[in-house]
Protein backbone atom coordinates (compact mmCIF):
# COMPACT_ATOMS: atom_id res chain seq x y z
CA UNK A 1 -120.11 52.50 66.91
CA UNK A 2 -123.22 53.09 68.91
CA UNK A 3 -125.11 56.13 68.76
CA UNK A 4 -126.69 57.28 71.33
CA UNK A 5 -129.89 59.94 71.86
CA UNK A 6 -129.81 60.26 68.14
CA UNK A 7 -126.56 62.94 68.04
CA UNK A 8 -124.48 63.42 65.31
CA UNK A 9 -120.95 62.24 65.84
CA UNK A 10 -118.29 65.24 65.14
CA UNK A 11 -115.78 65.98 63.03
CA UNK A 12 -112.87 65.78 65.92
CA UNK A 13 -114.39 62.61 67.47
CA UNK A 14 -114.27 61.24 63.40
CA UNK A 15 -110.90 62.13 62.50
CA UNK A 16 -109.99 60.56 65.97
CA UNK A 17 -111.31 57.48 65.01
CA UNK A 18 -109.89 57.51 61.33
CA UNK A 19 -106.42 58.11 62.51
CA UNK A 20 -106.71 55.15 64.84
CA UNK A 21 -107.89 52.89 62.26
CA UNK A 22 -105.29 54.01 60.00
CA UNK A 23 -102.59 53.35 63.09
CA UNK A 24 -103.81 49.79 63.47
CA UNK A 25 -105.41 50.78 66.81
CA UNK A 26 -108.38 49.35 68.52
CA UNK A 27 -109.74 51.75 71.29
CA UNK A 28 -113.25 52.92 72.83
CA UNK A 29 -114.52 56.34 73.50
CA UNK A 30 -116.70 57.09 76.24
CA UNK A 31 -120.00 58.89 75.86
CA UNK A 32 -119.99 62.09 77.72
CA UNK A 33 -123.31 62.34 77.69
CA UNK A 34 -123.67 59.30 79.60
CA UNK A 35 -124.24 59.17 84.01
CA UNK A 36 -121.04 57.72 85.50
CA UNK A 37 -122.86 54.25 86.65
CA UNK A 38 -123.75 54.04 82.30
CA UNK A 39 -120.26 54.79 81.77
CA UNK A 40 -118.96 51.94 83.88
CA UNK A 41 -121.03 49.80 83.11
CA UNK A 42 -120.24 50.15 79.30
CA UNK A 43 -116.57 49.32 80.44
CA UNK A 44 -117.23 46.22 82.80
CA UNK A 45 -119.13 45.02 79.19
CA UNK A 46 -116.23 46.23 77.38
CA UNK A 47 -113.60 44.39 79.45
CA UNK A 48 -116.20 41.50 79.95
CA UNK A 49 -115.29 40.60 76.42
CA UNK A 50 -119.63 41.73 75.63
CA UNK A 51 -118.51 44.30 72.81
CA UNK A 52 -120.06 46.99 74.04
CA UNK A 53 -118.98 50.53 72.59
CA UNK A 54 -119.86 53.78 73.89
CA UNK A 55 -120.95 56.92 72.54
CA UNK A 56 -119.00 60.02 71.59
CA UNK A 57 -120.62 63.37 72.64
CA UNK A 58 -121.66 65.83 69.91
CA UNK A 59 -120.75 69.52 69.38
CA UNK A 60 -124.99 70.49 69.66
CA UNK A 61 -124.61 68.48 73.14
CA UNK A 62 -120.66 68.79 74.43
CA UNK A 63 -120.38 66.64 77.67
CA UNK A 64 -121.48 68.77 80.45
CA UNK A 65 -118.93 68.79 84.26
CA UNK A 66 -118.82 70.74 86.52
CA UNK A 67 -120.63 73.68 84.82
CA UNK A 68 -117.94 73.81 81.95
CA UNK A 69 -117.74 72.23 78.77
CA UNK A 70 -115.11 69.26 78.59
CA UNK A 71 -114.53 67.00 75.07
CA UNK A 72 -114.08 62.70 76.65
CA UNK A 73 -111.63 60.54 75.39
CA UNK A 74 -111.26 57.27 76.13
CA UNK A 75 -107.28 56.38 75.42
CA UNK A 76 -106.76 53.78 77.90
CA UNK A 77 -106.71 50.61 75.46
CA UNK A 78 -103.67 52.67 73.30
CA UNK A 79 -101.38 54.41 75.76
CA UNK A 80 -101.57 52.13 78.64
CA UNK A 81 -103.57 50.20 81.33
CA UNK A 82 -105.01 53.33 84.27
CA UNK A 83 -104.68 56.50 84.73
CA UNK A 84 -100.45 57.17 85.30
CA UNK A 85 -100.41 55.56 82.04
CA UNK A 86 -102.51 57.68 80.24
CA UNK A 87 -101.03 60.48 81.40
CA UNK A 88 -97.89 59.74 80.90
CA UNK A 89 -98.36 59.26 77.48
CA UNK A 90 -100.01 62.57 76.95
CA UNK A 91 -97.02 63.90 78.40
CA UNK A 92 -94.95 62.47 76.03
CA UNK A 93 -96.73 62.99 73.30
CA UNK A 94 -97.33 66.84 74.54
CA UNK A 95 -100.91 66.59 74.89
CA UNK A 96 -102.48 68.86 78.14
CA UNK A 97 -105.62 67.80 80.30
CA UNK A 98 -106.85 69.33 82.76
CA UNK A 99 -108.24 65.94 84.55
CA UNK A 100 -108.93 62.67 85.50
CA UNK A 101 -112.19 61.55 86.61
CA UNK A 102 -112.23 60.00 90.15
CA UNK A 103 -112.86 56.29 89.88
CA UNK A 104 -112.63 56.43 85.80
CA UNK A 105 -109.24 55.32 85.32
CA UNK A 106 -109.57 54.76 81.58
CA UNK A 107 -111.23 58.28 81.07
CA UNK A 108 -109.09 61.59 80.84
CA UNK A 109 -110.71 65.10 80.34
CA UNK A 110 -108.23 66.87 77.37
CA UNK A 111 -108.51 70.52 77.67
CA UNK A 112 -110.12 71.60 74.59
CA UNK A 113 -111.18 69.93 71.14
CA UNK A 114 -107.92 71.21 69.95
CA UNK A 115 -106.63 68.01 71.45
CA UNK A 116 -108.60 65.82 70.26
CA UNK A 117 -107.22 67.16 66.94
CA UNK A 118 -103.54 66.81 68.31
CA UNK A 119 -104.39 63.34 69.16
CA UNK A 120 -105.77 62.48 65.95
CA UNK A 121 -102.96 63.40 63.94
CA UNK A 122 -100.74 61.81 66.44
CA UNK A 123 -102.63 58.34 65.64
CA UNK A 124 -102.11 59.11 62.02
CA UNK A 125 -99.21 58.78 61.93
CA UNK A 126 -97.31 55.98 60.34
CA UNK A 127 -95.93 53.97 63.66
CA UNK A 128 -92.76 52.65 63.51
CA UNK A 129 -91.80 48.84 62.43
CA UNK A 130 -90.63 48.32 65.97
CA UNK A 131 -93.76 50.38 67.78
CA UNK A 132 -96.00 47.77 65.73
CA UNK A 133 -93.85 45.02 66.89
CA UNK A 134 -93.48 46.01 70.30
CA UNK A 135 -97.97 45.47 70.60
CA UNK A 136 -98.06 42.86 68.46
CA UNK A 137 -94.82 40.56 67.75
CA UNK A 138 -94.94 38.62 63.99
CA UNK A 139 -96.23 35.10 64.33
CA UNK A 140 -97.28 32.03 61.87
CA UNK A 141 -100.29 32.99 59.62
CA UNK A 142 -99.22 36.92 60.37
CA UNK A 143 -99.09 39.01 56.78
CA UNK A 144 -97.95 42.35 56.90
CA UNK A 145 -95.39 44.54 55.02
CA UNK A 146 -92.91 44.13 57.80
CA UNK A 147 -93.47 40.28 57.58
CA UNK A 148 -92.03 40.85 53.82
CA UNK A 149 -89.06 43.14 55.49
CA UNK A 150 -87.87 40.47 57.96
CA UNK A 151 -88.47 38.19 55.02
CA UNK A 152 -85.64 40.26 53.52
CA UNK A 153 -83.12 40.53 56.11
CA UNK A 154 -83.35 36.33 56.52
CA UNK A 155 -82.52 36.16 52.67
CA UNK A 156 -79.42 37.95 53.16
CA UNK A 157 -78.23 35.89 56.36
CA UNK A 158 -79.12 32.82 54.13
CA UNK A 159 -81.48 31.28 56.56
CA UNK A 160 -84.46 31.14 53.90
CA UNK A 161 -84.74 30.96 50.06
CA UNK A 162 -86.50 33.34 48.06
CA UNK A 163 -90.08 33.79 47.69
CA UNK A 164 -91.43 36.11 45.21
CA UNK A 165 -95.24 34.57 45.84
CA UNK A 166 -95.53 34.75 49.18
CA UNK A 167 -93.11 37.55 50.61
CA UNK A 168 -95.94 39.04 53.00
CA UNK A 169 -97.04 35.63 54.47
CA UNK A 170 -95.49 34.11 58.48
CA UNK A 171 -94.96 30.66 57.21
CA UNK A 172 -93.46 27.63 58.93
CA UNK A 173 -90.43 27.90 56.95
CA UNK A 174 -89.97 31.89 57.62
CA UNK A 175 -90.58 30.45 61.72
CA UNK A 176 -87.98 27.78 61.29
CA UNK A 177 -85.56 30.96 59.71
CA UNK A 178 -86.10 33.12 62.35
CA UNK A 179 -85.77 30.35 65.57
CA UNK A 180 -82.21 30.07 63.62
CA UNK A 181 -81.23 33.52 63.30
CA UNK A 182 -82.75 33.76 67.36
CA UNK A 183 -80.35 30.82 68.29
CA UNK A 184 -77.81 32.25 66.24
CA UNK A 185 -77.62 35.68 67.95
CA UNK A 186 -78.26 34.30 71.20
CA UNK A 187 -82.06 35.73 71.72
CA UNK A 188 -84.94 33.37 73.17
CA UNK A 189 -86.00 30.89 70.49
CA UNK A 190 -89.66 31.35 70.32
CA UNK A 191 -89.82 32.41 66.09
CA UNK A 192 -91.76 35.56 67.45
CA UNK A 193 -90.53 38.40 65.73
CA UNK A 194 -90.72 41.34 68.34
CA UNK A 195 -88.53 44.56 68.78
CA UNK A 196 -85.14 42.20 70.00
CA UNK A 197 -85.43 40.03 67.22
CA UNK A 198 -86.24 43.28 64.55
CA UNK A 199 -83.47 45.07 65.71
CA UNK A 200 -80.69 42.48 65.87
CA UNK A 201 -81.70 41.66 62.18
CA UNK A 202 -81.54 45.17 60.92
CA UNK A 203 -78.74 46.04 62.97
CA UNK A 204 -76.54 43.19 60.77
CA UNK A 205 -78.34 43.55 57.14
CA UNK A 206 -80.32 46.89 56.92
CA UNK A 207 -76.88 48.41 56.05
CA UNK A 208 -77.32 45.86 52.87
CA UNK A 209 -81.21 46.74 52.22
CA UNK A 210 -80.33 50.10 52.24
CA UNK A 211 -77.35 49.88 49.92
CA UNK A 212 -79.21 48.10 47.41
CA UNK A 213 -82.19 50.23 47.25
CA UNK A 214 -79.43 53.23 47.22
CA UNK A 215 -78.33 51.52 44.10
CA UNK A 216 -81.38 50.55 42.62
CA UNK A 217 -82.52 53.98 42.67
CA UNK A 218 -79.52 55.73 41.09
CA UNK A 219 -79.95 53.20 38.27
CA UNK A 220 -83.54 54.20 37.75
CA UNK A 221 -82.38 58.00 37.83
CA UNK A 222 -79.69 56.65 35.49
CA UNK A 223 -82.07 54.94 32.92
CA UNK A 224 -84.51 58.09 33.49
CA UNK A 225 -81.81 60.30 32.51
CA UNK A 226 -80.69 57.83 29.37
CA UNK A 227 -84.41 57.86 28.21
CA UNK A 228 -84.40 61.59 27.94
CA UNK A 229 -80.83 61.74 26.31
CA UNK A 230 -80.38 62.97 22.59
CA UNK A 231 -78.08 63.19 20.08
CA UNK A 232 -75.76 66.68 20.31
CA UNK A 233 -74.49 68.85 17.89
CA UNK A 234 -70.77 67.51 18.25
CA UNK A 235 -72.67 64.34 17.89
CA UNK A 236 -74.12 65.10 14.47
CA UNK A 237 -70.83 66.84 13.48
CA UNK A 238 -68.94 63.90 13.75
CA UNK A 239 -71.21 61.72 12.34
CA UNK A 240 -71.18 64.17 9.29
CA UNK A 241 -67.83 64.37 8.82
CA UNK A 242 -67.47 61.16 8.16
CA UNK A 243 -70.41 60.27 6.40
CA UNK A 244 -69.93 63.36 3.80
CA UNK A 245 -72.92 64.54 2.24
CA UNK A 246 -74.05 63.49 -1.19
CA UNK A 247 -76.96 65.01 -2.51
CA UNK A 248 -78.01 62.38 -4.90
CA UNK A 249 -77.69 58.57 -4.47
CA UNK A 250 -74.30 56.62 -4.52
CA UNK A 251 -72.72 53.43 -3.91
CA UNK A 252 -71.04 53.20 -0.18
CA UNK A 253 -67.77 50.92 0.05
CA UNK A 254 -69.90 47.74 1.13
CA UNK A 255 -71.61 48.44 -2.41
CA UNK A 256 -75.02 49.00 -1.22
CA UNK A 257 -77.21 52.78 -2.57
CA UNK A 258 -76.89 55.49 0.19
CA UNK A 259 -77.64 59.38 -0.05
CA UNK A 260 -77.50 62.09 1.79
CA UNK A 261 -75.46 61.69 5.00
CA UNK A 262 -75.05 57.88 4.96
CA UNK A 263 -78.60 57.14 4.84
CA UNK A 264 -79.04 53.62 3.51
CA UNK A 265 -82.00 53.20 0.82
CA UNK A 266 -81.53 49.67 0.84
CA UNK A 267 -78.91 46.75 0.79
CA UNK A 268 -77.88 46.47 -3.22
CA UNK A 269 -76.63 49.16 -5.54
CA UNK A 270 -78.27 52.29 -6.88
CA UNK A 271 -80.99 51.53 -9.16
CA UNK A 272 -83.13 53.51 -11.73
CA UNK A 273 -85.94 53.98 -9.21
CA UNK A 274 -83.42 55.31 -6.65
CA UNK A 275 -82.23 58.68 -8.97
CA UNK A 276 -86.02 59.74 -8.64
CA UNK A 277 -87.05 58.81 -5.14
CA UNK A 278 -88.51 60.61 -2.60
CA UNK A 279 -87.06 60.47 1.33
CA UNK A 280 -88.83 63.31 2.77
CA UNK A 281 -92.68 64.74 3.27
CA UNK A 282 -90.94 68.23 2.37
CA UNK A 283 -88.24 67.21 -0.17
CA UNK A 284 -88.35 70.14 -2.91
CA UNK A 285 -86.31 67.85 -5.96
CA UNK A 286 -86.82 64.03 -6.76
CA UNK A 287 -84.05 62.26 -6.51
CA UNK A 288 -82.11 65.06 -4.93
CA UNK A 289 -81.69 66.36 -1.12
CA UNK A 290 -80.32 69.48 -0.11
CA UNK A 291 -77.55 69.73 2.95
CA UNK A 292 -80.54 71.09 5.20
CA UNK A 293 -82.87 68.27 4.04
CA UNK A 294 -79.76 65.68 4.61
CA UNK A 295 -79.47 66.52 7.64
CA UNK A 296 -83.55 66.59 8.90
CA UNK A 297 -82.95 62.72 7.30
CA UNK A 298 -80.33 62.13 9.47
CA UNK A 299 -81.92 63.66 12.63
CA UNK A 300 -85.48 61.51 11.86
CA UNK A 301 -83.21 57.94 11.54
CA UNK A 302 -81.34 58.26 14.45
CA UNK A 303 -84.38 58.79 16.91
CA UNK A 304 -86.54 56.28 15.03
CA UNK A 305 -84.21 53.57 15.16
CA UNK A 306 -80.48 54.38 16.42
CA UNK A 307 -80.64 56.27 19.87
CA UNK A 308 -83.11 54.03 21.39
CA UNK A 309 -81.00 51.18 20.37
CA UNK A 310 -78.08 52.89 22.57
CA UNK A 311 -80.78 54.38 25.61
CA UNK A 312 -82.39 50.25 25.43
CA UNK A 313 -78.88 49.54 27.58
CA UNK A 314 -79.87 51.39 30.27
CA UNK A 315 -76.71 52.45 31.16
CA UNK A 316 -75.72 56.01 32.93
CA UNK A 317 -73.67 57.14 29.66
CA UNK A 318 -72.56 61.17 29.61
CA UNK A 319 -73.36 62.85 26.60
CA UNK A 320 -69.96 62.23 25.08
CA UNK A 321 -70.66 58.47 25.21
CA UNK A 322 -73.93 58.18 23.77
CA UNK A 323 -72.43 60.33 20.63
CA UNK A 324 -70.09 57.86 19.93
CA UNK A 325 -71.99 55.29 20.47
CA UNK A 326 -75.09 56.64 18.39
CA UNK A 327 -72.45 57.32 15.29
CA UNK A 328 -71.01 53.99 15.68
CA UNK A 329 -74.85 52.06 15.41
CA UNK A 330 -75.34 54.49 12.73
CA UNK A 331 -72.22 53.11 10.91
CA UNK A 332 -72.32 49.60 11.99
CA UNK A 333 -75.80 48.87 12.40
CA UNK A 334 -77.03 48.46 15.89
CA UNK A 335 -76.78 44.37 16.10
CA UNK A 336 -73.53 45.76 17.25
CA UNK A 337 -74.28 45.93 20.81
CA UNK A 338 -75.93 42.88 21.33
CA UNK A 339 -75.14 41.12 24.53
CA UNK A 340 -72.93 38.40 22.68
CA UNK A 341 -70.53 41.12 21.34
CA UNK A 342 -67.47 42.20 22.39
CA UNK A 343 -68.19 45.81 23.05
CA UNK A 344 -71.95 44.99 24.32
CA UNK A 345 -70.09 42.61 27.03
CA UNK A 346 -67.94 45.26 28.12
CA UNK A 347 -70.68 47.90 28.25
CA UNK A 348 -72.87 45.82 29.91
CA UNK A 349 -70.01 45.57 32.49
CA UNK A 350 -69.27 48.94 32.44
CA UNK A 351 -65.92 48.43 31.71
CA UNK A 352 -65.36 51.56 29.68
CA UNK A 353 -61.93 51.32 28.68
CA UNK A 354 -62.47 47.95 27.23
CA UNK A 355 -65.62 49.44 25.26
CA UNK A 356 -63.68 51.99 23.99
CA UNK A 357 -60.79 49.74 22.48
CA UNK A 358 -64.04 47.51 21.18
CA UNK A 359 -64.97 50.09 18.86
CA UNK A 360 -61.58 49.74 16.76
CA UNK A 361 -62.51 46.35 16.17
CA UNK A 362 -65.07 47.24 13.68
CA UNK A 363 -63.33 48.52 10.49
CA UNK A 364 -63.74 46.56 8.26
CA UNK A 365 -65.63 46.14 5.39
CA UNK A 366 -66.31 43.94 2.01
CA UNK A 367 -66.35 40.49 1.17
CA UNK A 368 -63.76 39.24 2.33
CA UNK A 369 -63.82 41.75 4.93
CA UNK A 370 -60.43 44.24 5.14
CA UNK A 371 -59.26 47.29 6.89
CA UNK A 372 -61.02 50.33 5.34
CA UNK A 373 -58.87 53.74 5.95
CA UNK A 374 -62.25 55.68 6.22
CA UNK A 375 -63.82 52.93 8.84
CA UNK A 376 -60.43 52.96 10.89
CA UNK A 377 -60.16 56.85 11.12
CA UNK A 378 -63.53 57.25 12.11
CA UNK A 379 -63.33 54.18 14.88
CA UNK A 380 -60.75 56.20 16.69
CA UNK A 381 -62.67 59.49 16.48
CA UNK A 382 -65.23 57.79 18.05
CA UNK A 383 -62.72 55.83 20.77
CA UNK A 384 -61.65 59.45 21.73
CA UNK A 385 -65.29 60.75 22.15
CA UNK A 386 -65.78 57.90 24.01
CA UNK A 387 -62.97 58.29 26.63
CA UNK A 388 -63.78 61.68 27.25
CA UNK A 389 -66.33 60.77 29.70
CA UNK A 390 -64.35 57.29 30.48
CA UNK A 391 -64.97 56.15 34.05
């Protein structure tokens, strides 16, 4: 912007021409400072297509009418061609002035610099899709977020394949989409997306967009909530009670040296090294845990390795579910839930019931496998957990 007689330009005059920028919008501001024939002829120039740009007055050297002390601005290129224009989109906008200039229809006085603020955060404000479309319709070589948005309602009426490169860019093919969906809904057939063609698309698949971003945001809040979720108390409990404790190491029914509550030294029975082994930082006996220290074992394994085996679904699961799921990993191993399972298909699916009757699948143990008592007991403890919270 020019600056003229060396004046600072001000704060209100700035933040005018920030919000404009930010809004997309082009517009001059006439220097108040400048003689009437300056003034017009920095607009014939303007209009002429020369580039000129006027000057914005400074609060050292406010422009001077009339004896009084008036703040210029130019609006004319933004709210509309002469002065009713102008005005009425002050009006609208609730903007007062006090008055035009006689033979300057481009240049209204506002009232105060208070205005000039009022207008600046008017022009900062995000403008709507169809506002933007309304001065400037989408054409080829266009590439804008709302480019990517039409791109998005074509995809769902099937006129145009999916791009994840290019989804901002007005290409032939989006041109050829939209002269279809035009000819479809009986609108002019130019490929020009203005504020008919915007609004006939949204009007028949923003209800979609909007569902699906509905629904991809409770899932996040779901798989925020399932990061955060831990093991409870009941949890524990039941994974206790059928674990047992055993404070030195033992043989479990698959033949393989355990200790404490179920926690699996390694595949293979007990061996010499085993009865004099250490499992904790704070363990007071070799070879020996107390219930307390058992239990801090217990509590370390499942959040190392067993809930984030159960949270890596992603699934909204209530507290009750990721118990039972949690003691069933613990039991099983947590292979379990792999996608080619029978209980990861159905809790992929979130067919809960059918999880639930999945679980009593899995008790058995031995080679060959059989039945186990223990295993079968404790798959329908965890089945009832489990359809506590059953959808």
């Amino acid at each position: 912007m020019v600056h003229f007689d060396g004046h600072r330009v001000s704060d209100d005059w700035f933040d005018v021409l920030s919000g404009a920028r930010r809004a997309g919008v082009a517009f001059r501001l006439n220097s108040g400072r400048r003689t009437f024939a300056e003034q017009q002829r920095l607009y014939d120039l303007w209009r002429a297509g020369v580039g000129a740009l006027a000057a914005v007055p400074s609060h050292t050297a406010p422009h001077i009418r009339t004896g009084r002390q008036d703040h210029a601005l130019d609006i004319d290129q933004f709210a509309g061609v002469g002065t009713a224009g102008v005005r009425a989109w002050l009006r609208g906008e609730g903007l007062a002035t006090t008055l035009t200039v006689p033979g300057e229809g481009w240049h209204v006085e506002a009232d105060s610099a208070t205005a000039l603020q009022r207008v600046a955060r008017r022009l900062a404000r995000p403008r709507t899709v169809l506002e933007r479309l309304r001065a400037r319709p989408l054409r080829r070589g266009a590439k804008t977020p709302d480019v990517k948005t039409v791109r998005t309602y074509l995809e769902l009426a099937g006129l145009v394949d999916r791009d994840r490169t290019r989804r901002d860019e007005y290409g032939e093919p989006l041109a050829l989409a939209v002269r279809a969906f035009q000819r479809r809904v009986g609108l002019t057939e130019d490929g020009l997306v203005g504020p008919k063609t915007f609004a006939a698309l949204r009007r028949r698949y923003g209800w979609r967009v909007w569902s699906r971003r509905r629904h991809a945001a409770r899932d996040r809040a779901a798989a925020e909530r399932a990061s955060a979720r831990r093991i409870s108390a009941d949890g524990l409990a039941l994974i206790e009670q059928f674990e047992g404790f055993f404070a030195h190491p033992y043989d479990d029914p698959a033949g393989h040296a355990t200790v404490g509550y179920g926690h699996l030294l390694h595949f293979g029975p007990v061996t010499a090294v085993d009865r004099r082994g250490r499992w904790l930082a704070a363990q007071a006996t070799p070879g020996r845990l107390t219930p307390a220290e058992a239990r801090e074992l217990l509590r370390q394994e499942l959040a190392e390795k067993y809930e984030p085996a159960v949270r890596a679904l992603r699934l909204s699961l209530t507290q009750h579910q990721h118990d039972a799921l949690v003691s069933f990993v613990y039991n099983v191993g947590t292979g379990a839930l792999g996608a080619e399972t029978g209980i990861g298909r159905a809790l992929r699916a979130q067919r809960w019931s059918a999880a639930a009757d999945e679980l009593l699948r899995w008790d058995k143990a031995g080679h060959p496998p059989r039945p186990l008592p223990g295993l079968t007991r404790r798959r329908r403890a965890e089945r009832e957990l489990f359809l506590k919270a059953a959808r």
